[in-house]
N, C-alpha and C. Protein backbone atom coordinates (compact mmCIF):
# COMPACT_ATOMS: atom_id res chain seq x y z
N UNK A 1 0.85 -1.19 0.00
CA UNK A 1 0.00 0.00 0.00
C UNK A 1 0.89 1.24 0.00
N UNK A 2 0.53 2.15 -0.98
CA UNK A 2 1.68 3.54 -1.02
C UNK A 2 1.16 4.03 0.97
N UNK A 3 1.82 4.55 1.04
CA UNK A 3 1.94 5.90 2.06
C UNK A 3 0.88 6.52 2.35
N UNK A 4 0.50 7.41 0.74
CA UNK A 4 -0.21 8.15 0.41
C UNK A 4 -1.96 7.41 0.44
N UNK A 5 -1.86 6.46 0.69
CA UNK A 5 -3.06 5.87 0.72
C UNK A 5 -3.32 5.65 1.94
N UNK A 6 -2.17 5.46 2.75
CA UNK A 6 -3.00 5.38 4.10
C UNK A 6 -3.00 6.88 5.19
N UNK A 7 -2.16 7.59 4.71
CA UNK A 7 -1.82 8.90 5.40
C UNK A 7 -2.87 9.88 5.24
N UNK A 8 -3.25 10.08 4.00
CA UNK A 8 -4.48 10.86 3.23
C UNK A 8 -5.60 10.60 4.16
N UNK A 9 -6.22 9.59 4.26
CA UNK A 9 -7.46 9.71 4.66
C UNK A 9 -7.43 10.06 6.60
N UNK A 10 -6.46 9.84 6.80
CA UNK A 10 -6.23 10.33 8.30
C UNK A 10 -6.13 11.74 8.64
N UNK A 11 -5.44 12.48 7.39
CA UNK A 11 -5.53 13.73 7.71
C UNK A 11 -6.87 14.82 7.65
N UNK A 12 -7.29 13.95 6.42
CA UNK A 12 -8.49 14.05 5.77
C UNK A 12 -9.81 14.45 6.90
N UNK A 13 -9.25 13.31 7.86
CA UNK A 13 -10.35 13.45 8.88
C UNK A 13 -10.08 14.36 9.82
N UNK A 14 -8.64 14.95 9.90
CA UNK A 14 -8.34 15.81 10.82
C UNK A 14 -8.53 17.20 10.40
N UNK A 15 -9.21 17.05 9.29
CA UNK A 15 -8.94 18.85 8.42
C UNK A 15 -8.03 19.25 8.37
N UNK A 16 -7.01 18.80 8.10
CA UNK A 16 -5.78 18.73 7.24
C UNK A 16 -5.84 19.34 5.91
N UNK A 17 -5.44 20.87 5.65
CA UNK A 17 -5.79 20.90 4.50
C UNK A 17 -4.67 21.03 3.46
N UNK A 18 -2.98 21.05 4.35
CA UNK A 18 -1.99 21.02 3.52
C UNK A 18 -0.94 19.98 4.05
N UNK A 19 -0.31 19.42 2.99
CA UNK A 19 0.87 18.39 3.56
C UNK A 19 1.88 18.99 2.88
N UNK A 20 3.06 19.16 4.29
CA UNK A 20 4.28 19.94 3.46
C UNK A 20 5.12 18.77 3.52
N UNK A 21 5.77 17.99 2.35
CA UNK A 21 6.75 16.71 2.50
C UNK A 21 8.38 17.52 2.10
N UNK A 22 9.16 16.22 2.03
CA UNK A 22 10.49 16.69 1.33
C UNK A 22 10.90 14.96 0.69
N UNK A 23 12.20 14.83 0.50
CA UNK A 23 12.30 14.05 0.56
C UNK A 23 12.94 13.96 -1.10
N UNK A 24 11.99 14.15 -2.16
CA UNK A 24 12.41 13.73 -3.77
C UNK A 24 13.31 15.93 -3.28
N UNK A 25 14.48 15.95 -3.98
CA UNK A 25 14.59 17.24 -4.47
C UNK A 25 14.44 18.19 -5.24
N UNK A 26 12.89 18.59 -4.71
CA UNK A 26 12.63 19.47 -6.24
C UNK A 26 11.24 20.08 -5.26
N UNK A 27 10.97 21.39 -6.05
CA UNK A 27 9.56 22.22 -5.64
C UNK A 27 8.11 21.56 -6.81
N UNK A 28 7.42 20.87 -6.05
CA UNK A 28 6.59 20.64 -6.68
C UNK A 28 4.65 20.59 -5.55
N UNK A 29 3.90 21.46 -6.54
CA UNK A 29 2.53 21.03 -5.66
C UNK A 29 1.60 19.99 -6.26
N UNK A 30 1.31 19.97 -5.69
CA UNK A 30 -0.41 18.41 -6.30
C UNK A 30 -1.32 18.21 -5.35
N UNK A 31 -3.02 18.33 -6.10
CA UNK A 31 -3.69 18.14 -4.86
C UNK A 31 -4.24 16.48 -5.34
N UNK A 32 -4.50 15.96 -4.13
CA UNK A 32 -4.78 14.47 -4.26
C UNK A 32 -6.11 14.70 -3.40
N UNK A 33 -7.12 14.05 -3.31
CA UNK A 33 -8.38 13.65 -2.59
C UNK A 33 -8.65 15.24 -2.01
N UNK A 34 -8.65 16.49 -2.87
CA UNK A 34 -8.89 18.09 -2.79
C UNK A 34 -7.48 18.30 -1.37
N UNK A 35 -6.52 17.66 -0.59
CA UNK A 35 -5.40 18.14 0.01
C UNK A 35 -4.13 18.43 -0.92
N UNK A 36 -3.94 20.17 -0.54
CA UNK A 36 -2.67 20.29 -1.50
C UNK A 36 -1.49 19.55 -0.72
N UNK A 37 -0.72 18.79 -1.34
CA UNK A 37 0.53 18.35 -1.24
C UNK A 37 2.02 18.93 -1.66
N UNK A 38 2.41 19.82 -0.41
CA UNK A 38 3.42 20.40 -1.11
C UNK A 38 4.72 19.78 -0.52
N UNK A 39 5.86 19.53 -1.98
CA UNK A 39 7.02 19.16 -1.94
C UNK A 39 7.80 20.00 -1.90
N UNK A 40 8.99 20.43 -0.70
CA UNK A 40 9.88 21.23 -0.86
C UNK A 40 10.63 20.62 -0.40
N UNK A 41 11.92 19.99 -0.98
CA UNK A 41 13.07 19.29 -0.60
C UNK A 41 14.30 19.75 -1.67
N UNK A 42 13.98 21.51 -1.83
CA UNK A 42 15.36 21.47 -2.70
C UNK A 42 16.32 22.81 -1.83
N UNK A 43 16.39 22.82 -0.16
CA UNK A 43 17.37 23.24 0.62
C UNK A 43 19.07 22.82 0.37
N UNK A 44 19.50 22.02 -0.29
CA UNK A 44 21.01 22.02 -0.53
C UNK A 44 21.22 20.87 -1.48
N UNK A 45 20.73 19.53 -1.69
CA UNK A 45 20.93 18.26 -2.02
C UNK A 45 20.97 18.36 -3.32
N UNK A 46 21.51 17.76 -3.71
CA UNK A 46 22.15 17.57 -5.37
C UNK A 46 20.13 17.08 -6.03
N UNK A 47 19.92 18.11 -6.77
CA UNK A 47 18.85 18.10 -7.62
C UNK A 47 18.16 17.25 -8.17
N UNK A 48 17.01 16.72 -8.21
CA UNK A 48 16.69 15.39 -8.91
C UNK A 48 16.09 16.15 -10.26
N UNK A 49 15.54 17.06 -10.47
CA UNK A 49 14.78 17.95 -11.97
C UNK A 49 15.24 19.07 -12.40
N UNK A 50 14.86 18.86 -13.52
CA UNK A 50 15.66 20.51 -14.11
C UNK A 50 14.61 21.78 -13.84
N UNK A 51 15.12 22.93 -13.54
CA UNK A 51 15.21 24.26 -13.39
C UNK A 51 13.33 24.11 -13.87
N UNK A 52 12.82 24.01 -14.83
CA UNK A 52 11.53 24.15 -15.32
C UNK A 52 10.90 23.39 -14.59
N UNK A 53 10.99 21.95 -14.49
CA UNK A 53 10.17 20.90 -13.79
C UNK A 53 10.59 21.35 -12.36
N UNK A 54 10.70 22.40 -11.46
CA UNK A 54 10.55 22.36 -9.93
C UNK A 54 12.67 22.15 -9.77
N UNK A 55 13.30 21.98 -10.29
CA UNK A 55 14.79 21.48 -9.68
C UNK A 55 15.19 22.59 -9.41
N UNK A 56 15.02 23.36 -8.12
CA UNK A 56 15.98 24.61 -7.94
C UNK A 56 15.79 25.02 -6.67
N UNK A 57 16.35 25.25 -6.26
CA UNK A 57 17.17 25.68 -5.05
C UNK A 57 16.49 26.46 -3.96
N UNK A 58 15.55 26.28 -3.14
CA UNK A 58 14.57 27.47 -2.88
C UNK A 58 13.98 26.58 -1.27
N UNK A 59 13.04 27.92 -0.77
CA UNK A 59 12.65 27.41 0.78
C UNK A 59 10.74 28.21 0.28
N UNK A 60 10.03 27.66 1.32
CA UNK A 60 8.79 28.24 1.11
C UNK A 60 8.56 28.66 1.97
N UNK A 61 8.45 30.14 2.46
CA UNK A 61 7.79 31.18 2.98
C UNK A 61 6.07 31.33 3.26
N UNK A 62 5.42 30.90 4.34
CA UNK A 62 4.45 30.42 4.63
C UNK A 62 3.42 31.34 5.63
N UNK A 63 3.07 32.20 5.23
CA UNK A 63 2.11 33.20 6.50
C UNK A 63 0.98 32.21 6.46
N UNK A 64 0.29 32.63 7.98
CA UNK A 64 -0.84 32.37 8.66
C UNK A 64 -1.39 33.48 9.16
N UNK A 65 -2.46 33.97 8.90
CA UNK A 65 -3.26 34.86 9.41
C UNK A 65 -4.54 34.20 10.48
N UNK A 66 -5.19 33.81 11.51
CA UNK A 66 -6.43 33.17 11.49
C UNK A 66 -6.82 32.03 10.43
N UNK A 67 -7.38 32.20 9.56
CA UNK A 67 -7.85 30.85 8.53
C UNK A 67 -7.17 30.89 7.53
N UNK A 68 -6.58 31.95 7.06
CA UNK A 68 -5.97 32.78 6.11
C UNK A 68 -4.47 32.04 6.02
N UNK A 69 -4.18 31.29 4.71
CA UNK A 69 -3.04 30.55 4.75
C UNK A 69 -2.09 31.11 3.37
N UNK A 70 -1.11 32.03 3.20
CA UNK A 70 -0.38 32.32 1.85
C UNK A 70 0.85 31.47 2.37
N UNK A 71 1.23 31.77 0.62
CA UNK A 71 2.54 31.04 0.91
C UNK A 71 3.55 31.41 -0.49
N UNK A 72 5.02 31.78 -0.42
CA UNK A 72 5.69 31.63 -1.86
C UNK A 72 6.95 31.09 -1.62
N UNK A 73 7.32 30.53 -3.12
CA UNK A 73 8.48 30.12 -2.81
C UNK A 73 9.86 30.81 -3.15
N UNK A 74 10.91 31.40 -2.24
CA UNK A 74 11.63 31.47 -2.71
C UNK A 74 12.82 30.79 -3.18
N UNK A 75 13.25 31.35 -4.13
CA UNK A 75 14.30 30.78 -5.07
C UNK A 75 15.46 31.15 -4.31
N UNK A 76 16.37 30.13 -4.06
CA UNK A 76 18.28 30.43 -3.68
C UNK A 76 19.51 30.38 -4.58
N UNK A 77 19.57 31.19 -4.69
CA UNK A 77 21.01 31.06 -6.09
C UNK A 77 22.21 30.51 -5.59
């Protein structure tokens, strides 16, 4: 069974409405079962994608207001 199959519906129930992972190196989002899934694992580690597909170098900057959730990513040269 992936991960993602059993993790999802647990959060699901918790109102969970974002998952921040790492792990592959690269910036990438996806929503699965309406939870966005965000990947940020490109802090130092030798790159798994190129520059277009998410491979670059960056941290995500995340405000909370009350319900109010922004977020961007910056890029590290």
């Amino acid at each position: 069974m992936d991960a993602n199959e059993s993790l999802l519906p647990i959060l699901s129930a918790g109102k969970v409405e974002e998952l921040f992972c790492g792990h592959m190196h690269v910036y990438e989002q996806s929503r699965e079962d309406g939870m966005l899934i965000t990947i940020t694992g490109g802090a130092g580690a030798p790159l798994h994608l190129s520059p277009q597909n998410g491979g670059y170098y960056h941290y995500v900057l995340v405000k909370i207001a009350g319900r109010r959730r922004s977020q961007q990513v910056v890029k590290v040269q």
